[in-house]
Protein backbone atom coordinates (compact mmCIF):
# COMPACT_ATOMS: atom_id res chain seq x y z
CA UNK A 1 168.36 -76.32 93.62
CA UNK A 2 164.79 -76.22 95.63
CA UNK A 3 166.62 -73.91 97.95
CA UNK A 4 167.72 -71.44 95.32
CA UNK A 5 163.94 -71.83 94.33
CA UNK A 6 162.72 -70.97 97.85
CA UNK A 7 164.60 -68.23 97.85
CA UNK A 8 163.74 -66.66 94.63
CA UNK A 9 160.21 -67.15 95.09
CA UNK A 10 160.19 -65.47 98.65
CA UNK A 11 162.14 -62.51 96.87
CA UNK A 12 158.86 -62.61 94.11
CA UNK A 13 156.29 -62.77 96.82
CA UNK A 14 157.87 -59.82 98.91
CA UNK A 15 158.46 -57.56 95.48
CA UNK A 16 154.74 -58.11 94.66
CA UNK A 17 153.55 -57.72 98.49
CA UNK A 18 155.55 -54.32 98.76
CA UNK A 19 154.20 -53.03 95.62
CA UNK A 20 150.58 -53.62 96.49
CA UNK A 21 150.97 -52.16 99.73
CA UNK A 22 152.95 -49.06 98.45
CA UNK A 23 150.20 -48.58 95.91
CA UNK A 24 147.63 -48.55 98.70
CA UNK A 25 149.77 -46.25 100.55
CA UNK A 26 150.02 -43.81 97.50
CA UNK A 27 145.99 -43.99 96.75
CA UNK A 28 145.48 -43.09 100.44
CA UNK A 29 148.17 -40.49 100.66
CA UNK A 30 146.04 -39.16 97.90
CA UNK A 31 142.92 -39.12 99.07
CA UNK A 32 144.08 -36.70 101.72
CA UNK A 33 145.83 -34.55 98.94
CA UNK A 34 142.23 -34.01 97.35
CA UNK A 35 140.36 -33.64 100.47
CA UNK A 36 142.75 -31.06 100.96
CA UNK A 37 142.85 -29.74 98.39
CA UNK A 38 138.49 -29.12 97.85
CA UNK A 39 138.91 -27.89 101.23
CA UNK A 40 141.14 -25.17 100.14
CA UNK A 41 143.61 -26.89 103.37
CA UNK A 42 146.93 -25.84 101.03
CA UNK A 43 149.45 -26.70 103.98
CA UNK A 44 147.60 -30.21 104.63
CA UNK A 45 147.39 -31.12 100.78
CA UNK A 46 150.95 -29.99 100.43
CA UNK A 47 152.29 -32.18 103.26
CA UNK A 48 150.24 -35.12 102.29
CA UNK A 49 151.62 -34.20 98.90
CA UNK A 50 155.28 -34.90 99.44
CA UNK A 51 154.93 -38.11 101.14
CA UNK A 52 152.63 -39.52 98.34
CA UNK A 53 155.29 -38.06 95.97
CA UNK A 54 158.03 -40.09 97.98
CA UNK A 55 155.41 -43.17 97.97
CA UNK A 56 155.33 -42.59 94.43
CA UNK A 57 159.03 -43.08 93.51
CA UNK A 58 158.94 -45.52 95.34
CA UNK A 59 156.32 -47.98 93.54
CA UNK A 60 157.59 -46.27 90.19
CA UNK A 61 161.40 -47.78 91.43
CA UNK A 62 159.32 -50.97 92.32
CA UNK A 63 157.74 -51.94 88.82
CA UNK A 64 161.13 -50.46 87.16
CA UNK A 65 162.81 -53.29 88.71
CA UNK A 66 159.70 -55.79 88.87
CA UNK A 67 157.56 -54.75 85.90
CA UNK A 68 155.33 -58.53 85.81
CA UNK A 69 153.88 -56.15 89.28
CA UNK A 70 152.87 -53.07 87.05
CA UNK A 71 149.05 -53.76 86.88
CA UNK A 72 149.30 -53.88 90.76
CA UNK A 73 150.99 -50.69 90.62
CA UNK A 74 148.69 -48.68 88.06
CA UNK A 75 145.93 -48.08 90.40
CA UNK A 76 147.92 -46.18 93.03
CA UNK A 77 149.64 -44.27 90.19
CA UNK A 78 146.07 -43.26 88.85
CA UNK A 79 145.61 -41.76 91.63
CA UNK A 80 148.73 -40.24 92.63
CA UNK A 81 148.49 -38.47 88.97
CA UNK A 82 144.83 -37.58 89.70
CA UNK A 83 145.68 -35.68 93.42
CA UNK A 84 148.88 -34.15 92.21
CA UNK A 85 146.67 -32.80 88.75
CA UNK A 86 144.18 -31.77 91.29
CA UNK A 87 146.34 -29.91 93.16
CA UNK A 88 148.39 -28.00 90.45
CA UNK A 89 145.50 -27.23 88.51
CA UNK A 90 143.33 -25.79 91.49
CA UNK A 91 146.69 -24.33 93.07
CA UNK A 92 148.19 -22.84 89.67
CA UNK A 93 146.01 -23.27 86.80
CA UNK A 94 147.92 -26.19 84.80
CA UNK A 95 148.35 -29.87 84.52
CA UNK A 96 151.36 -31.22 84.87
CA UNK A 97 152.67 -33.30 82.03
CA UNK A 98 152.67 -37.13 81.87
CA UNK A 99 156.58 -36.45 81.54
CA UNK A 100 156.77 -34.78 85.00
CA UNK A 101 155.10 -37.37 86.59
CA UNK A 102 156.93 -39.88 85.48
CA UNK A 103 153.82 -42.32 84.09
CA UNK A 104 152.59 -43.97 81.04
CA UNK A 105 150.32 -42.02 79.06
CA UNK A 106 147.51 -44.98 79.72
CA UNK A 107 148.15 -44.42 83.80
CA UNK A 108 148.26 -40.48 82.67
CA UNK A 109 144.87 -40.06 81.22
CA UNK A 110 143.31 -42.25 83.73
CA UNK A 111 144.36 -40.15 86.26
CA UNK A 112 142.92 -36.84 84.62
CA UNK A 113 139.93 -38.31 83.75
CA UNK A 114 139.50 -39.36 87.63
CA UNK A 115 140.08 -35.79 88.20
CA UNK A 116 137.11 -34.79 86.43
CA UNK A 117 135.01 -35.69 89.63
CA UNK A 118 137.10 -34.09 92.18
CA UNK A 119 136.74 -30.74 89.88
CA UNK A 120 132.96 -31.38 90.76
CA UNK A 121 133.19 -31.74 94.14
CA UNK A 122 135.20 -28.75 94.27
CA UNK A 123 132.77 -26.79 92.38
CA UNK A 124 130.21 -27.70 94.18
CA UNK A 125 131.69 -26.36 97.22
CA UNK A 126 132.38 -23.07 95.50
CA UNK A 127 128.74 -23.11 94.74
CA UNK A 128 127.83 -23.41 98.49
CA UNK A 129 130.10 -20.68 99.14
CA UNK A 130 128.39 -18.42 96.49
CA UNK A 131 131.30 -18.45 94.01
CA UNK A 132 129.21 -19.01 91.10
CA UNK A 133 132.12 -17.79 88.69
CA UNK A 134 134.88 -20.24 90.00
CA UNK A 135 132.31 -23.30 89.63
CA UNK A 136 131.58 -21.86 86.38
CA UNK A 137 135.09 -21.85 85.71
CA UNK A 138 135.67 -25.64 87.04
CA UNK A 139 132.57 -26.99 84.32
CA UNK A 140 134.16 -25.24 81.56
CA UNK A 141 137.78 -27.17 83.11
CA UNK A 142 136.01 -30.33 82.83
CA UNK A 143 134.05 -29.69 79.30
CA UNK A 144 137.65 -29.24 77.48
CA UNK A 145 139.20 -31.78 79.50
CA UNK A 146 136.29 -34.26 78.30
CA UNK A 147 136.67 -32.69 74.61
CA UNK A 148 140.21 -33.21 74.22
CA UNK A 149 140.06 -37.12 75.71
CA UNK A 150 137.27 -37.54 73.01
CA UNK A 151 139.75 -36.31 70.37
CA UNK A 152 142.20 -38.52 71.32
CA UNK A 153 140.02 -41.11 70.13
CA UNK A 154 140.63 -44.33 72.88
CA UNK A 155 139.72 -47.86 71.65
CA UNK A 156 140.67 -49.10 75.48
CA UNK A 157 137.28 -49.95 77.21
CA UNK A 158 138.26 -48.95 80.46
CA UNK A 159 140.03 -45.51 79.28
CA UNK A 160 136.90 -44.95 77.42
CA UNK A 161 134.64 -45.47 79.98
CA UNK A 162 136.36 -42.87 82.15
CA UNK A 163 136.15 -40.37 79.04
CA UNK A 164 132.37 -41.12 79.28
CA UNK A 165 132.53 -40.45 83.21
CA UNK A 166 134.08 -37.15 81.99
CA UNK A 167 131.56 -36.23 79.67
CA UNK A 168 128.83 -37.18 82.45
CA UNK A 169 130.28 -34.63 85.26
CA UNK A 170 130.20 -31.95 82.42
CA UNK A 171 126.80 -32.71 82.51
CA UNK A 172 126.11 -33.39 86.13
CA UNK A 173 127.89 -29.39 86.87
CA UNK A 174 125.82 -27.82 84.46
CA UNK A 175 123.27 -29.00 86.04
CA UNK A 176 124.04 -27.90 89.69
CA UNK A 177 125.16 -24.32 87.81
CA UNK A 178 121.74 -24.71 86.50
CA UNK A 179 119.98 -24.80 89.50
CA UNK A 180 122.20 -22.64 91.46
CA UNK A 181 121.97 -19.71 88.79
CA UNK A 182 118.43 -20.16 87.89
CA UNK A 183 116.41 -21.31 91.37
CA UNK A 184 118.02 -19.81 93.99
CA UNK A 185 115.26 -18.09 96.59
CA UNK A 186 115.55 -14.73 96.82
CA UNK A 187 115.65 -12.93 100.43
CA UNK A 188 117.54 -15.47 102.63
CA UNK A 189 115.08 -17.97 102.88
């Protein structure tokens, strides 16, 4: 009987250990999908892309078959849904749905509203490059994706701090628009 035991709980410890260490795979994988990404690097995000996609499927397959792992999972798929969301929306102008990634609507909107900073970034590096109009573009992105978390109405602490977060880099890109629009020096200087 203790062996049985042993056994099982070395199977438990090695399920839980491969899931935490796929999930910081996946939340590394995309990290380089958004620096990628801001950097306008398409053939580096989209490489980084598939093997945090494959990463992905993999932890997804994980909790599927160990779900007592999930919260040690939900981190790495916040982020995986925040790069790939990233990268669609800069790359073709949508989001993909909760369905296509495969993730629970709490995972889901944790994920876009992490996105709302990396839409910041990136605008703020259209700014440097002059592209008022894009960054312009990426505030307005962020204002409806802050309104339509508020309508949605989340009594979950944590899900409604992030729709605060969202509400703040609304704020925060006005404010570089702002001062990019209004106090720029004329002639060079």
């Amino acid at each position: 009987m203790m062996q049985n035991l042993y056994e099982e709980l070395r199977r438990y410890e090695s399920a839980k250990d491969e899931v935490v260490q796929t999930s910081i795979k996946v939340s590394r994988l995309s990290k380089a999908v958004v620096y990628s990404v801001i950097r306008k690097d398409f053939a580096a995000a989209e490489k980084a892309l598939r093997d945090m996609n494959e990463a992905a499927e993999r932890l997804k397959a994980l909790i599927k078959q160990w779900p007592m792992f999930y919260g040690s999972a939900t981190t790495g798929l916040q982020e995986y849904v925040e790069a790939t969301a990233l990268y669609s929306f800069i790359k073709d102008g949508r989001l993909p749905s909760k369905e296509e990634l495969g993730v629970d609507v709490y995972v889901y909107l944790m994920g876009l509203a992490d996105m709302a900073g990396e839409l910041g970034r990136t605008a703020t590096e259209e700014l440097i490059r002059k592209n008022v109009d894009t960054a312009k573009r990426l505030k307005e992105a962020v204002e409806r994706l802050y309104l339509d978390l508020l309508s949605l109405e989340p009594r979950d602490y944590e899900l409604r701090k992030k729709v605060d977060y969202v509400g703040s880099q609304a704020n925060w890109m006005a404010e570089k628009l702002f001062y990019a629009t209004t106090c720029r020096q004329e002639g060079g200087e």
